[in-house]
Protein backbone atom coordinates (compact mmCIF):
# COMPACT_ATOMS: atom_id res chain seq x y z
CA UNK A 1 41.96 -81.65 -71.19
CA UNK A 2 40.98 -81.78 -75.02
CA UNK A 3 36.78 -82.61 -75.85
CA UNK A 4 35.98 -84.93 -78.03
CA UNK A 5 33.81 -83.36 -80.62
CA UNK A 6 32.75 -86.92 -81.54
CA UNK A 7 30.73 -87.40 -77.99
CA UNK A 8 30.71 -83.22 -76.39
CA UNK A 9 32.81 -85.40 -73.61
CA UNK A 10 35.93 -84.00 -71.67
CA UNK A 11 38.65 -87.01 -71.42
CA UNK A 12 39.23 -87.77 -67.69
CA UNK A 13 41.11 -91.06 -68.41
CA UNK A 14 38.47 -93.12 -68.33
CA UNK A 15 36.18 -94.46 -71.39
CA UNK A 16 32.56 -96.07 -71.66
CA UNK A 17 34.24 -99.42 -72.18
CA UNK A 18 37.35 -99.44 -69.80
CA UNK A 19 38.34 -98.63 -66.39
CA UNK A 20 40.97 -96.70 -64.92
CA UNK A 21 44.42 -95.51 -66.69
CA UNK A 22 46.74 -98.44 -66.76
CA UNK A 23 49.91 -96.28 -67.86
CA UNK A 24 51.72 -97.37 -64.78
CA UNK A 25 50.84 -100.72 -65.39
CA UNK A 26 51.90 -100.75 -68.58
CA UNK A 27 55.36 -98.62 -68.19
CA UNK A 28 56.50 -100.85 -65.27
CA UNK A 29 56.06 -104.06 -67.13
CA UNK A 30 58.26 -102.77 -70.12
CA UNK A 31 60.55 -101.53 -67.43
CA UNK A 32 60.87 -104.61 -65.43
CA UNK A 33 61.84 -106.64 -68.78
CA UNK A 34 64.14 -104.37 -69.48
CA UNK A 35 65.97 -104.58 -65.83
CA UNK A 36 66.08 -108.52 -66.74
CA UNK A 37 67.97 -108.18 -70.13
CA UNK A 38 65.09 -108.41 -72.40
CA UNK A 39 62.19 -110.09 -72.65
CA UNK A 40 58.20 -109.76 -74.09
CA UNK A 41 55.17 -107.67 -72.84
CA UNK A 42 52.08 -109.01 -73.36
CA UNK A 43 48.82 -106.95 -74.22
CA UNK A 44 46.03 -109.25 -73.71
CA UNK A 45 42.20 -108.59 -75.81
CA UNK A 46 40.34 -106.11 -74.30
CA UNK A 47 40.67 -102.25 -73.95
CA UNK A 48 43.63 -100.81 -72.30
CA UNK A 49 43.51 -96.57 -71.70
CA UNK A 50 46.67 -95.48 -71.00
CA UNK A 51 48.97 -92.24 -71.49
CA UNK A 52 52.20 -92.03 -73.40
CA UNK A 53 54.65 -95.14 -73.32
CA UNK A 54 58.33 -95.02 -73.24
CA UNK A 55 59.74 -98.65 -74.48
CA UNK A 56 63.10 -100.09 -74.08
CA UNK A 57 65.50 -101.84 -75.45
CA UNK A 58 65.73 -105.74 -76.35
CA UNK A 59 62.03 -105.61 -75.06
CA UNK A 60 59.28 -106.65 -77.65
CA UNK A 61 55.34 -104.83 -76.59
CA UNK A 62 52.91 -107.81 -78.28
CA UNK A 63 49.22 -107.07 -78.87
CA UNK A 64 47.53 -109.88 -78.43
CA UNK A 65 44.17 -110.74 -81.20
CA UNK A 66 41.69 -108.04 -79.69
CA UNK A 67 43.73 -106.03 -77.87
CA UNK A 68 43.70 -102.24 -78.15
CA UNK A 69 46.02 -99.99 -76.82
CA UNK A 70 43.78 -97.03 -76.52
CA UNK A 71 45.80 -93.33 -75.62
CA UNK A 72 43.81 -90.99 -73.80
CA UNK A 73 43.91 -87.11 -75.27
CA UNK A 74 44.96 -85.52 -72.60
CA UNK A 75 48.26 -83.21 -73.01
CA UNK A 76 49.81 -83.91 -69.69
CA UNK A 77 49.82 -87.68 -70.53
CA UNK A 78 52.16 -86.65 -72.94
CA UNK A 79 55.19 -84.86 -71.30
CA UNK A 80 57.35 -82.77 -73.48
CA UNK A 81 60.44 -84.08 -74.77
CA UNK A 82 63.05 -83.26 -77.38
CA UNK A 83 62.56 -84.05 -81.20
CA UNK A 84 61.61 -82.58 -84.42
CA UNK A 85 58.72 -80.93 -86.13
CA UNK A 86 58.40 -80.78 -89.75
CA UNK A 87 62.10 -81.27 -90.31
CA UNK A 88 63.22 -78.71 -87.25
CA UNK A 89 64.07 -78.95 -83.42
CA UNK A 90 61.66 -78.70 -81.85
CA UNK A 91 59.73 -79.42 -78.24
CA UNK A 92 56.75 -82.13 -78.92
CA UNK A 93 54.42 -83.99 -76.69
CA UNK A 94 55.63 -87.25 -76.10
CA UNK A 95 55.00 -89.99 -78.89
CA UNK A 96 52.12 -92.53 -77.69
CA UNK A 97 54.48 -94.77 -77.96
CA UNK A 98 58.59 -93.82 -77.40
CA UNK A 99 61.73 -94.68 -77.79
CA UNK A 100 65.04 -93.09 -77.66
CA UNK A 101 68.20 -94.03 -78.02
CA UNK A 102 67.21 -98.11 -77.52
CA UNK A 103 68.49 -100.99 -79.05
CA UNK A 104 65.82 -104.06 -80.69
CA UNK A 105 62.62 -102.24 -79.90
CA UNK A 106 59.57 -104.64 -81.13
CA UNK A 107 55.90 -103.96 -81.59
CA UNK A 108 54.00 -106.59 -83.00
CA UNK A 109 50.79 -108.87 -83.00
CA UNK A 110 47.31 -108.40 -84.24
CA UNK A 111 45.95 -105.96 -81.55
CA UNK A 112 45.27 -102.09 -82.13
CA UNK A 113 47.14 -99.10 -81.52
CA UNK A 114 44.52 -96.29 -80.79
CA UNK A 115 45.80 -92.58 -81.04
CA UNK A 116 42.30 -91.05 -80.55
CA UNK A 117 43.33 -88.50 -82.86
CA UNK A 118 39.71 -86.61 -82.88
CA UNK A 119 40.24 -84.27 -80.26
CA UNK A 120 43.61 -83.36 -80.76
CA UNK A 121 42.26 -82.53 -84.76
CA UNK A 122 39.69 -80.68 -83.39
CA UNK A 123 42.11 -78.32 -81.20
CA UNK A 124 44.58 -77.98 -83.77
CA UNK A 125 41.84 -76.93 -86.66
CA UNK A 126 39.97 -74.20 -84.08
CA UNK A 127 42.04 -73.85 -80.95
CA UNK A 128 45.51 -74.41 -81.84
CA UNK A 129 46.57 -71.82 -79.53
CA UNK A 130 45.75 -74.43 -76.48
CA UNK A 131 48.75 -76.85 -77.64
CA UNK A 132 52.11 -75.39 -76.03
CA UNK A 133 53.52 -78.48 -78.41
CA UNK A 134 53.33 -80.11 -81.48
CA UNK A 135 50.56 -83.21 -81.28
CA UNK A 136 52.46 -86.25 -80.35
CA UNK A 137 53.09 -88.96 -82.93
CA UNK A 138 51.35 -92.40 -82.71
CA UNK A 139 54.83 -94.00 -82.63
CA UNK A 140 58.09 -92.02 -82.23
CA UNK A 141 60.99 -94.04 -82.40
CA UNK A 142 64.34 -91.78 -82.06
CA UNK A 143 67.98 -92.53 -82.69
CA UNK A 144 67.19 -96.22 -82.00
CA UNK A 145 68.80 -99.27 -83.75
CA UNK A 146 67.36 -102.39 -84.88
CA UNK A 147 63.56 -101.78 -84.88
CA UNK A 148 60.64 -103.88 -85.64
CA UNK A 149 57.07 -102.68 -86.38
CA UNK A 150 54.79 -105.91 -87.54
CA UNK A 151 51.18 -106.93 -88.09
CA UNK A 152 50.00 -104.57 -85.78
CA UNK A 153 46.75 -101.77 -86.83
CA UNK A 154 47.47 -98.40 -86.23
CA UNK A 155 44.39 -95.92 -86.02
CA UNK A 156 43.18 -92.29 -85.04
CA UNK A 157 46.59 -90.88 -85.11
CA UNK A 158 47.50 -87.31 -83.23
CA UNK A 159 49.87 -86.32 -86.21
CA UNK A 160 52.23 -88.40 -88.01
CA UNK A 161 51.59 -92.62 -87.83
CA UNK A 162 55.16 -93.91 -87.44
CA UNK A 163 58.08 -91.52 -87.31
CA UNK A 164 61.57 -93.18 -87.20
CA UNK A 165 63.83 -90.70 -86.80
CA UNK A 166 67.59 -90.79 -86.78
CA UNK A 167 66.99 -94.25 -86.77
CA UNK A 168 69.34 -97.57 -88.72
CA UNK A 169 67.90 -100.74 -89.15
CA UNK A 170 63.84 -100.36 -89.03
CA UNK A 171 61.40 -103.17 -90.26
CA UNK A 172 57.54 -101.84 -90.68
CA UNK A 173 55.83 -105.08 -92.31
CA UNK A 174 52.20 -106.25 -92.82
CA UNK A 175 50.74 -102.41 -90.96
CA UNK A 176 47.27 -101.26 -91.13
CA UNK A 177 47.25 -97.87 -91.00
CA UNK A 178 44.07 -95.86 -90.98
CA UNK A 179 43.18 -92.29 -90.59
CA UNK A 180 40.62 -90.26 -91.41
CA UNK A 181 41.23 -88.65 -95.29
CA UNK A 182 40.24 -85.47 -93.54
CA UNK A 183 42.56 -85.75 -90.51
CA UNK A 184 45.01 -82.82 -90.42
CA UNK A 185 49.01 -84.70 -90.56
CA UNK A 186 48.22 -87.78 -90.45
CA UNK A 187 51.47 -89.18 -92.28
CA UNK A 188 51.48 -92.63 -92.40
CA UNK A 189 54.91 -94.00 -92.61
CA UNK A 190 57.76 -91.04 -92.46
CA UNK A 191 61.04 -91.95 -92.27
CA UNK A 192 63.47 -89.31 -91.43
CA UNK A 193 67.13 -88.89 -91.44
CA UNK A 194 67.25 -92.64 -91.23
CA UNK A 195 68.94 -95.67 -93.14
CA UNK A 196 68.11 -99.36 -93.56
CA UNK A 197 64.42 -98.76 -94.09
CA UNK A 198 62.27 -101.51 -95.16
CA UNK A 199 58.66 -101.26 -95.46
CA UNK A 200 56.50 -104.18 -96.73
CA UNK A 201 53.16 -105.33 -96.95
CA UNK A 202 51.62 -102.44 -95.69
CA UNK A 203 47.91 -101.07 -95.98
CA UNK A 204 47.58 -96.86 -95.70
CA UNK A 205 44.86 -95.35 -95.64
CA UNK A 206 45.42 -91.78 -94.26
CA UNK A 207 44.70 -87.89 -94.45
CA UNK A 208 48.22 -86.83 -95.65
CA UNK A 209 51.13 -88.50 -97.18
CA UNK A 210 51.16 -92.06 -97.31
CA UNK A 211 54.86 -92.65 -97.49
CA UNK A 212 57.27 -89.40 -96.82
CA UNK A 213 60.91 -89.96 -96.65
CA UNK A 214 62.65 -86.74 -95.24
CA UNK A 215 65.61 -85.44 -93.92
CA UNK A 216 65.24 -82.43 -92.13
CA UNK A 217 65.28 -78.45 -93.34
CA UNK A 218 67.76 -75.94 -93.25
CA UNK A 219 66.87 -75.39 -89.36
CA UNK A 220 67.92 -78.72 -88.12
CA UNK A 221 71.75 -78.71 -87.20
CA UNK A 222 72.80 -81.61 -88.24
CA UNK A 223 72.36 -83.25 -91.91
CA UNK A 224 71.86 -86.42 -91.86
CA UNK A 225 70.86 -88.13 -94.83
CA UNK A 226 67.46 -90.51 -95.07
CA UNK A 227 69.15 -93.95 -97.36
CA UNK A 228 68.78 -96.95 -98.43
CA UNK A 229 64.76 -97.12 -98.06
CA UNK A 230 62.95 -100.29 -99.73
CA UNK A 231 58.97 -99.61 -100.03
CA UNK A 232 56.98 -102.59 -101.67
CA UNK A 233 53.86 -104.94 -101.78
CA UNK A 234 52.14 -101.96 -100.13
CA UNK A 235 48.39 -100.61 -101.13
CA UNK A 236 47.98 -96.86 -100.25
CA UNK A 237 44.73 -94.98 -100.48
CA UNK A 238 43.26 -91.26 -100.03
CA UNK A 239 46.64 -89.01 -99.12
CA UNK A 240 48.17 -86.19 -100.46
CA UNK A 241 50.78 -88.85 -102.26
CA UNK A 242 51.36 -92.16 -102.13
CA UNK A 243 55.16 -91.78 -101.94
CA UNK A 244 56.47 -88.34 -101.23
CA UNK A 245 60.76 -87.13 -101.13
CA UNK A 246 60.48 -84.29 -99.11
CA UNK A 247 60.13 -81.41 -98.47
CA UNK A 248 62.31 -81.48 -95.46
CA UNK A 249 65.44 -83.09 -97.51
CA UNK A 250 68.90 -80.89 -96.67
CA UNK A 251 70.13 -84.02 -95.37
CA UNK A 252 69.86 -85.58 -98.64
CA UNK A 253 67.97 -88.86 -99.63
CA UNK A 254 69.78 -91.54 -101.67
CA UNK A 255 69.11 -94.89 -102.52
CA UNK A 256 65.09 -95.62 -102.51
CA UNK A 257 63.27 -98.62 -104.40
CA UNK A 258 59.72 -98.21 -104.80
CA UNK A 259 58.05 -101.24 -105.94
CA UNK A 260 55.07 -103.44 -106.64
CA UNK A 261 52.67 -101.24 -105.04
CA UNK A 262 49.29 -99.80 -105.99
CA UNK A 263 47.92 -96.35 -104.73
CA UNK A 264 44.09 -95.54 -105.29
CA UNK A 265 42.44 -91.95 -105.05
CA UNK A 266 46.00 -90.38 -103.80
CA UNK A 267 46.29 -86.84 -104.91
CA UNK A 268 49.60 -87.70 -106.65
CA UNK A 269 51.40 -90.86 -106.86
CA UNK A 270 55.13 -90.19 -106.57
CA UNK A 271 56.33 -86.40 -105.28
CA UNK A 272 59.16 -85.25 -104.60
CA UNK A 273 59.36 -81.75 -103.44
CA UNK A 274 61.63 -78.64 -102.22
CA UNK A 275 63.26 -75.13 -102.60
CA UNK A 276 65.65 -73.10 -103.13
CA UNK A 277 67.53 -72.36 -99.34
CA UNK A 278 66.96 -76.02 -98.23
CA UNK A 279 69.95 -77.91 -99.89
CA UNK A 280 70.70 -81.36 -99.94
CA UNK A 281 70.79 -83.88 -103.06
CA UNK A 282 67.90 -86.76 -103.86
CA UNK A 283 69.70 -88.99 -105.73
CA UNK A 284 69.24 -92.85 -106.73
CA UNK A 285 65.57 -93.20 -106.98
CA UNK A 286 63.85 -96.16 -108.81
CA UNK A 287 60.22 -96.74 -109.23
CA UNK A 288 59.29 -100.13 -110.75
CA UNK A 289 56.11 -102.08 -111.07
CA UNK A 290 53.35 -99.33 -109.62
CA UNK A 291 50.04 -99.21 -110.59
CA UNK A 292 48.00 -96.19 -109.79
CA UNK A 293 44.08 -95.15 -109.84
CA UNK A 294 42.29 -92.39 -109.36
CA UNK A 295 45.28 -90.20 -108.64
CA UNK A 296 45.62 -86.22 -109.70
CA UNK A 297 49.10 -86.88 -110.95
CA UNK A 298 50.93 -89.42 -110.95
CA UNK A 299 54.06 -88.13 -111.06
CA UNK A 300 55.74 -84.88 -109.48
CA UNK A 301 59.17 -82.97 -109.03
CA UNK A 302 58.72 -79.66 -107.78
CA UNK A 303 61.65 -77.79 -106.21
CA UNK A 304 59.41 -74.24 -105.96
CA UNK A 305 57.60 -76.09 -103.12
CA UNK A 306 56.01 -73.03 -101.32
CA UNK A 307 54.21 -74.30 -98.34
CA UNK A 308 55.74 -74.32 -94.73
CA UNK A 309 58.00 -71.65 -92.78
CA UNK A 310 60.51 -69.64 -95.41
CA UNK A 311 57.96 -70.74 -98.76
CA UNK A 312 56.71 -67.27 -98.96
CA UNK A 313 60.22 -66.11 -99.30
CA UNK A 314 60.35 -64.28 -103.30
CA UNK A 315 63.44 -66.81 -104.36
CA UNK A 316 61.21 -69.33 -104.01
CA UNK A 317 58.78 -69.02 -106.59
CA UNK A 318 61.59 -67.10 -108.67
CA UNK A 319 62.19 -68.80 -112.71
CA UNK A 320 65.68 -66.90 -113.27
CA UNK A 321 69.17 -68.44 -112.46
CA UNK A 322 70.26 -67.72 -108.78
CA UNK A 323 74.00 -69.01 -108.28
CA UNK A 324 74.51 -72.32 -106.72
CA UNK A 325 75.48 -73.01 -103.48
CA UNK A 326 75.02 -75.99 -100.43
CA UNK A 327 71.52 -74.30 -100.30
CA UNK A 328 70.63 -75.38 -103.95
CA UNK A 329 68.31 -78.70 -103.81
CA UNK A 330 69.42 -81.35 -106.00
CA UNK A 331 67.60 -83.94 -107.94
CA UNK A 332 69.05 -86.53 -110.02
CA UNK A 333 69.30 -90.25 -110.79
CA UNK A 334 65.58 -90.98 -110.94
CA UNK A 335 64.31 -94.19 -112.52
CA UNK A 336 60.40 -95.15 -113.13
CA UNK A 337 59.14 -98.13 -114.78
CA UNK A 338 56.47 -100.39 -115.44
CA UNK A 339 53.85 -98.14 -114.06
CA UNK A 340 50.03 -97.68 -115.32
CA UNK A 341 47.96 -95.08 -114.15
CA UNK A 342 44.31 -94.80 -114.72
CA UNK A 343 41.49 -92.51 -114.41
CA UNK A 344 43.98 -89.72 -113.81
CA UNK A 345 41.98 -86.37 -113.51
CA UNK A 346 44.43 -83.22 -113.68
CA UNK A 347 48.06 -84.02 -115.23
CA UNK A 348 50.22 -86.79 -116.65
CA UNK A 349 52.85 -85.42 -114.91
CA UNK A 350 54.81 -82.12 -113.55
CA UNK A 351 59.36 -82.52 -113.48
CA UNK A 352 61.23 -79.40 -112.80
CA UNK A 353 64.43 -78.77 -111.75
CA UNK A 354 65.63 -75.20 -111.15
CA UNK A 355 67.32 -73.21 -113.93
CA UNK A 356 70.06 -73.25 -112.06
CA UNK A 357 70.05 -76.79 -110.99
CA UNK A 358 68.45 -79.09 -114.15
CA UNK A 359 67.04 -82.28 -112.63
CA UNK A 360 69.30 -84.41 -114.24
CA UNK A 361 69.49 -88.08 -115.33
CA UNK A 362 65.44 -89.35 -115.56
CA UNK A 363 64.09 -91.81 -117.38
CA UNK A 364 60.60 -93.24 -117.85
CA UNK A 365 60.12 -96.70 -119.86
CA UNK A 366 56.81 -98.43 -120.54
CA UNK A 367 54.68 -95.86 -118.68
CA UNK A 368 50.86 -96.38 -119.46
CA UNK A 369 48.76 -92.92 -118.45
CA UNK A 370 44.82 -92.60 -119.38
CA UNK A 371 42.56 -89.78 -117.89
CA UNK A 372 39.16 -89.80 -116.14
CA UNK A 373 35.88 -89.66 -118.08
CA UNK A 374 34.48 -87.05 -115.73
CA UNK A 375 38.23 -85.84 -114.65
CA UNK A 376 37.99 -82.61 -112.55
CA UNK A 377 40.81 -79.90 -112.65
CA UNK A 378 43.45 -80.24 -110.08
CA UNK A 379 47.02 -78.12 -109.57
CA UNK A 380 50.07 -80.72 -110.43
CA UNK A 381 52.38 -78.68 -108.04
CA UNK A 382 52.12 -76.61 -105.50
CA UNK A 383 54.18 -74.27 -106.76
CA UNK A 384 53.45 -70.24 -107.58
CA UNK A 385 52.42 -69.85 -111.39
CA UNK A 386 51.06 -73.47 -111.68
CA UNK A 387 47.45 -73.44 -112.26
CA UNK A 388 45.02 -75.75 -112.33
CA UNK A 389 44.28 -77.90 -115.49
CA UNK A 390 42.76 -81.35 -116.41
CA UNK A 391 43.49 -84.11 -118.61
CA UNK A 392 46.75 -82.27 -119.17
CA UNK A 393 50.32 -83.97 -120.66
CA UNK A 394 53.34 -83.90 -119.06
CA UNK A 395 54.67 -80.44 -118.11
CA UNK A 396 58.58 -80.87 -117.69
CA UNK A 397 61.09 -77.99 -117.49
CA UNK A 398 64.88 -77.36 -116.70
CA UNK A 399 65.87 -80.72 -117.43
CA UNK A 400 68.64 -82.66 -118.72
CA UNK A 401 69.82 -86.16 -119.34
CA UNK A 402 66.12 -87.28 -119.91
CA UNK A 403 64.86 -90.08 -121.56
CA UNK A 404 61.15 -91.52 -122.49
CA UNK A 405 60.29 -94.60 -124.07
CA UNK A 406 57.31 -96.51 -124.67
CA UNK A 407 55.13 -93.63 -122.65
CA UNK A 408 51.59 -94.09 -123.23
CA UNK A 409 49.00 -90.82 -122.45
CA UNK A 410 45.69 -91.71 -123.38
CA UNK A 411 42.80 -88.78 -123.56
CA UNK A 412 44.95 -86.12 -123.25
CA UNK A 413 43.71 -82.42 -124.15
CA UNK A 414 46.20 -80.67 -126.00
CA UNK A 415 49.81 -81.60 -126.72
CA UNK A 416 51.20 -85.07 -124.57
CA UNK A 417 54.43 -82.96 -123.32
CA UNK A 418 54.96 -79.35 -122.67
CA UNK A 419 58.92 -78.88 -122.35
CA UNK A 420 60.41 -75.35 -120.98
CA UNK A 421 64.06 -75.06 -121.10
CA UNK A 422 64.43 -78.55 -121.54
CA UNK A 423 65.90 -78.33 -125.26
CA UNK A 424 67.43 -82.26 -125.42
CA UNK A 425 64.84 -84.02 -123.80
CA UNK A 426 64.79 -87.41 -125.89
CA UNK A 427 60.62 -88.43 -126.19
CA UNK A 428 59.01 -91.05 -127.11
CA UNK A 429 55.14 -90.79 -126.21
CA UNK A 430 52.55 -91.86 -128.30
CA UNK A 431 48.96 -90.15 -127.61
CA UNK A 432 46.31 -92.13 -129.00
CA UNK A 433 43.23 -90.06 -129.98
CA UNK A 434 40.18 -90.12 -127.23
C-alpha cells in the first residue's frame, strides 16, 4: 500500500466518495466487446475506483459528462509488465490504462481520468526504495495501431500522462492534461519510437515536459525512429519545455511540425537535447507560428545533455573533437518561424552542435525576443560549463549552414549573439536599446 500524504490515509480500494473496486467490472466489459468484434464501453457520471485496465482492440472506453475513472495507488493493482523506462527496457507497473499490441483503441468523452499521482510522488521523492518498478503511466499504449485519445481530462498522473510507444497512427485531440508543476515526471504527451502522431487542441499543464518526442537510448535494442509528428493549436503551461526532442533519441526523430501554439511560464520553449554515445539523427524540424511567455529560453539545442544514466561519463561534457561514429547525435534541418517570445528571464537562446558534429542547416526568420523587467537568472542548458545568466543573447556554437533574419532581441545585456566556432554564421539581429 502507498499513504496519501494529502489525507495520512492508507489506500484500501475504497474512497470517501465511492464504494468498492470495480476493476473487474470494468475489465470484463472491455473484454466482452472485444469477444463480439468491437463495440463501446460506457463510463457513466459518478466515481469509479478501479486498478489498472488492459483495453482491446476495435473497442472504444467513453467517459460519459461527470464520470471519473479514479485508479487506486496501490502497487499490486498494477502488475508488472514489459516496456520501457526513460528510453530503456525495462519492467514497469502496469499503465492505468493498457494496451498492447491492439488494433483501433479509443478513449474519449468528457469524463476524467484520475491517476492519483500523490502517493506514488510521495514514495518516489522519500521512499523510492519501496517501488520494485517504475510508477505506471496514466495511459500506456504499446505497439498498437490506429489509436484515438479525445476530449477526455487527464489528472494526478503516476509518471508520464500519455506514452505511445512503438505505436503508428495515434490521434490525441482536444486533452486536458493537468499535473501538479511540482509533480516529479509528469510528462504530458511523450511519444516514443512512434510515427503518424497528431496532437491537436490540447491544454498541458504539467510538472515536466509538456511535449517530449523520443526514441529510445543506446540501451534499447532496437532503433526505431519517432516520425512524422504534427503538434498544433495546443496551450502548454509550467514544464520543463513546452516541446522537447529528446534526450532518449538513438532511434532518430524526423519529420515534426510544431505550430500555432502558445506556451506560458515553461522553463524553455523548444529543446532538443542529447550526447555523445546515444546516436541517432533529428532531422526535419519546423517551428512556425509560436508564441511564448514567461519562458527561461525559448529556444535550446544541447547535445552535452548530462542528466540520466551514462551523463556523468567525461566525453560528455568534453569541447574537443572525438571521431564520429553511429554513437555521434545528429542535428540538422531545423526550421523556426514566426515566433514572439516575451518576458523571457535568462537567455534568447542556447544552439550547439558538437565540434565534431556542427548542427547543421538552421534558420530563424521573423523571431521577436524581449526580456523580463524583473528577469531572474536561469541556466539555458543543462550542460557542464553553462552557467547561469539573465537577459542574455543568443549563445550558439559549432554550427554551420545557419541563417537569421529579421531576429528581434529586445533588453538584452551585453552583445545579442555570442558565436563559438561558428565562423559563417549569416546574422541578422537587430537589438534595440532598453
Amino acid at each position: 500500500m502507498l499513504t496519501d500524504p494529502t489525507t495520512d490515509r492508507t489506500t484500501d480500494g475504497r474512497t470517501p466518495d465511492a464504494g468498492a473496486l470495480e476493476t473487474d467490472t470494468w475489465q470484463a466489459a472491455i473484454d466482452a466487446a472485444a469477444a463480439a468484434g468491437g463495440g463501446t464501453v460506457v463510463v457513466p457520471a459518478g466515481v469509479h475506483p478501479t486498478g489498472s485496465l488492459r483495453l482491446r482492440s476495435h473497442v472504444e472506453l467513453h467517459l460519459e459528462a461527470g464520470a471519473v475513472l479514479r485508479f487506486v495507488p496501490d502497487p499490486s493493482l498494477y502488475p508488472p509488465v514489459e516496456g520501457r523506462w526513460e528510453g530503456a527496457p525495462e519492467t514497469i507497473h502496469q499503465p492505468c490504462l493498457y494496451a498492447r499490441g491492439e488494433t483501433n483503441v479509443s478513449i474519449t468523452g468528457f469524463g476524467t481520468i484520475d491517476g492519483q499521482g500523490a502517493p506514488w510522488w510521495d514514495t518516489f521523492r522519500h521512499r523510492r526504495d519501496e517501488l520494485a518498478h517504475p510508477r505506471p503511466t496514466l495511459l500506456g499504449l504499446h505497439e498498437c495501431r490506429r489509436v484515438t485519445v479525445r476530449d477526455v481530462t487527464l489528472r494526478d498522473s503516476p509518471s508520464w500522462t500519455v506514452h505511445p510507444l512503438l505505436c503508428d497512427g495515434v490521434t490525441l485531440t482536444n486533452l486536458q492534461i493537468v499535473n501538479p508543476p511540482d509533480s516529479p515526471n509528469t510528462d504530458g504527451i511523450d511519444p516514443e519510437s512512434s510515427r503518424n502522431v497528431r496532437i491537436s487542441d490540447c491544454h498541458i499543464d504539467v510538472g515536466d515536459d509538456c511535449i517530449a518526442i523520443k526514441a529510445g537510448t543506446e540501451r534499447s535494442p532496437e532503433r526505431v525512429p519517432c516520425e512524422n509528428i504534427t503538434i498544433t493549436n495546443c496551450t502548454m503551461v509550467h514544464g520543463h519545455g513546452g516541446v522537447v526532442l529528446g534526450s532518449e533519441m538513438s532511434g532518430g526523430v524526423r519529420g515534426v511540425v510544431i505550430s500555432n501554439c502558445v506556451f506560458e511560464g515553461t522553463d524553455r520553449g523548444i529543446r532538443f537535447k542529447s550526447r555523445r554515445g546515444r546516436g541517432g539523427v533529428v532531422e526535419d524540424v519546423r517551428v512556425v507560428n509560436v508564441i511564448m511567455r514567461g519562458v527561461m529560453c525559448p529556444f535550446v539545442v544541447n547535445p552535452f545533455y548530462f542528466c540520466g544514466p551514462g551523463g556523468d561519463d567525461p566525453s560528455v561534457a568534453d569541447r574537443a573533437q572525438h571521431p564520429v561514429d553511429g554513437t555521434t547525435p545528429v542535428f540538422r534541418r531545423i526550421h523556426v518561424a514566426h515566433v514572439s517570445a516575451r518576458d523571457v528571464h535568462a537567455a534568447a537562446g542556447y544552439l550547439y552542435g558538437l565540434p565534431e558534429q556542427p548542427l547543421d542547416d538552421v534558420t530563424f526568420d521573423d523571431v521577436s525576443i524581449s526580456f523580463a523587467a524583473d528577469a531572474e537568472p536561469g541556466v539555458p542548458a543543462m550542460a557542464d560549463g553553462v552557467d547561469a545568466v539573465v537577459r542574455a543573447g543568443f549563445r550558439v556554437g559549432f554550427l554551420t549552414g545557419a541563417h537569421f533574419s529579421r531576429v528581434r532581441v529586445a533588453g538584452v545585456e551585453g552583445p545579442a549573439v555570442v558565436a563559438e566556432q561558428a565562423p559563417y554564421l549569416p546574422v541578422e539581429v537587430t537589438s534595440p536599446a532598453r
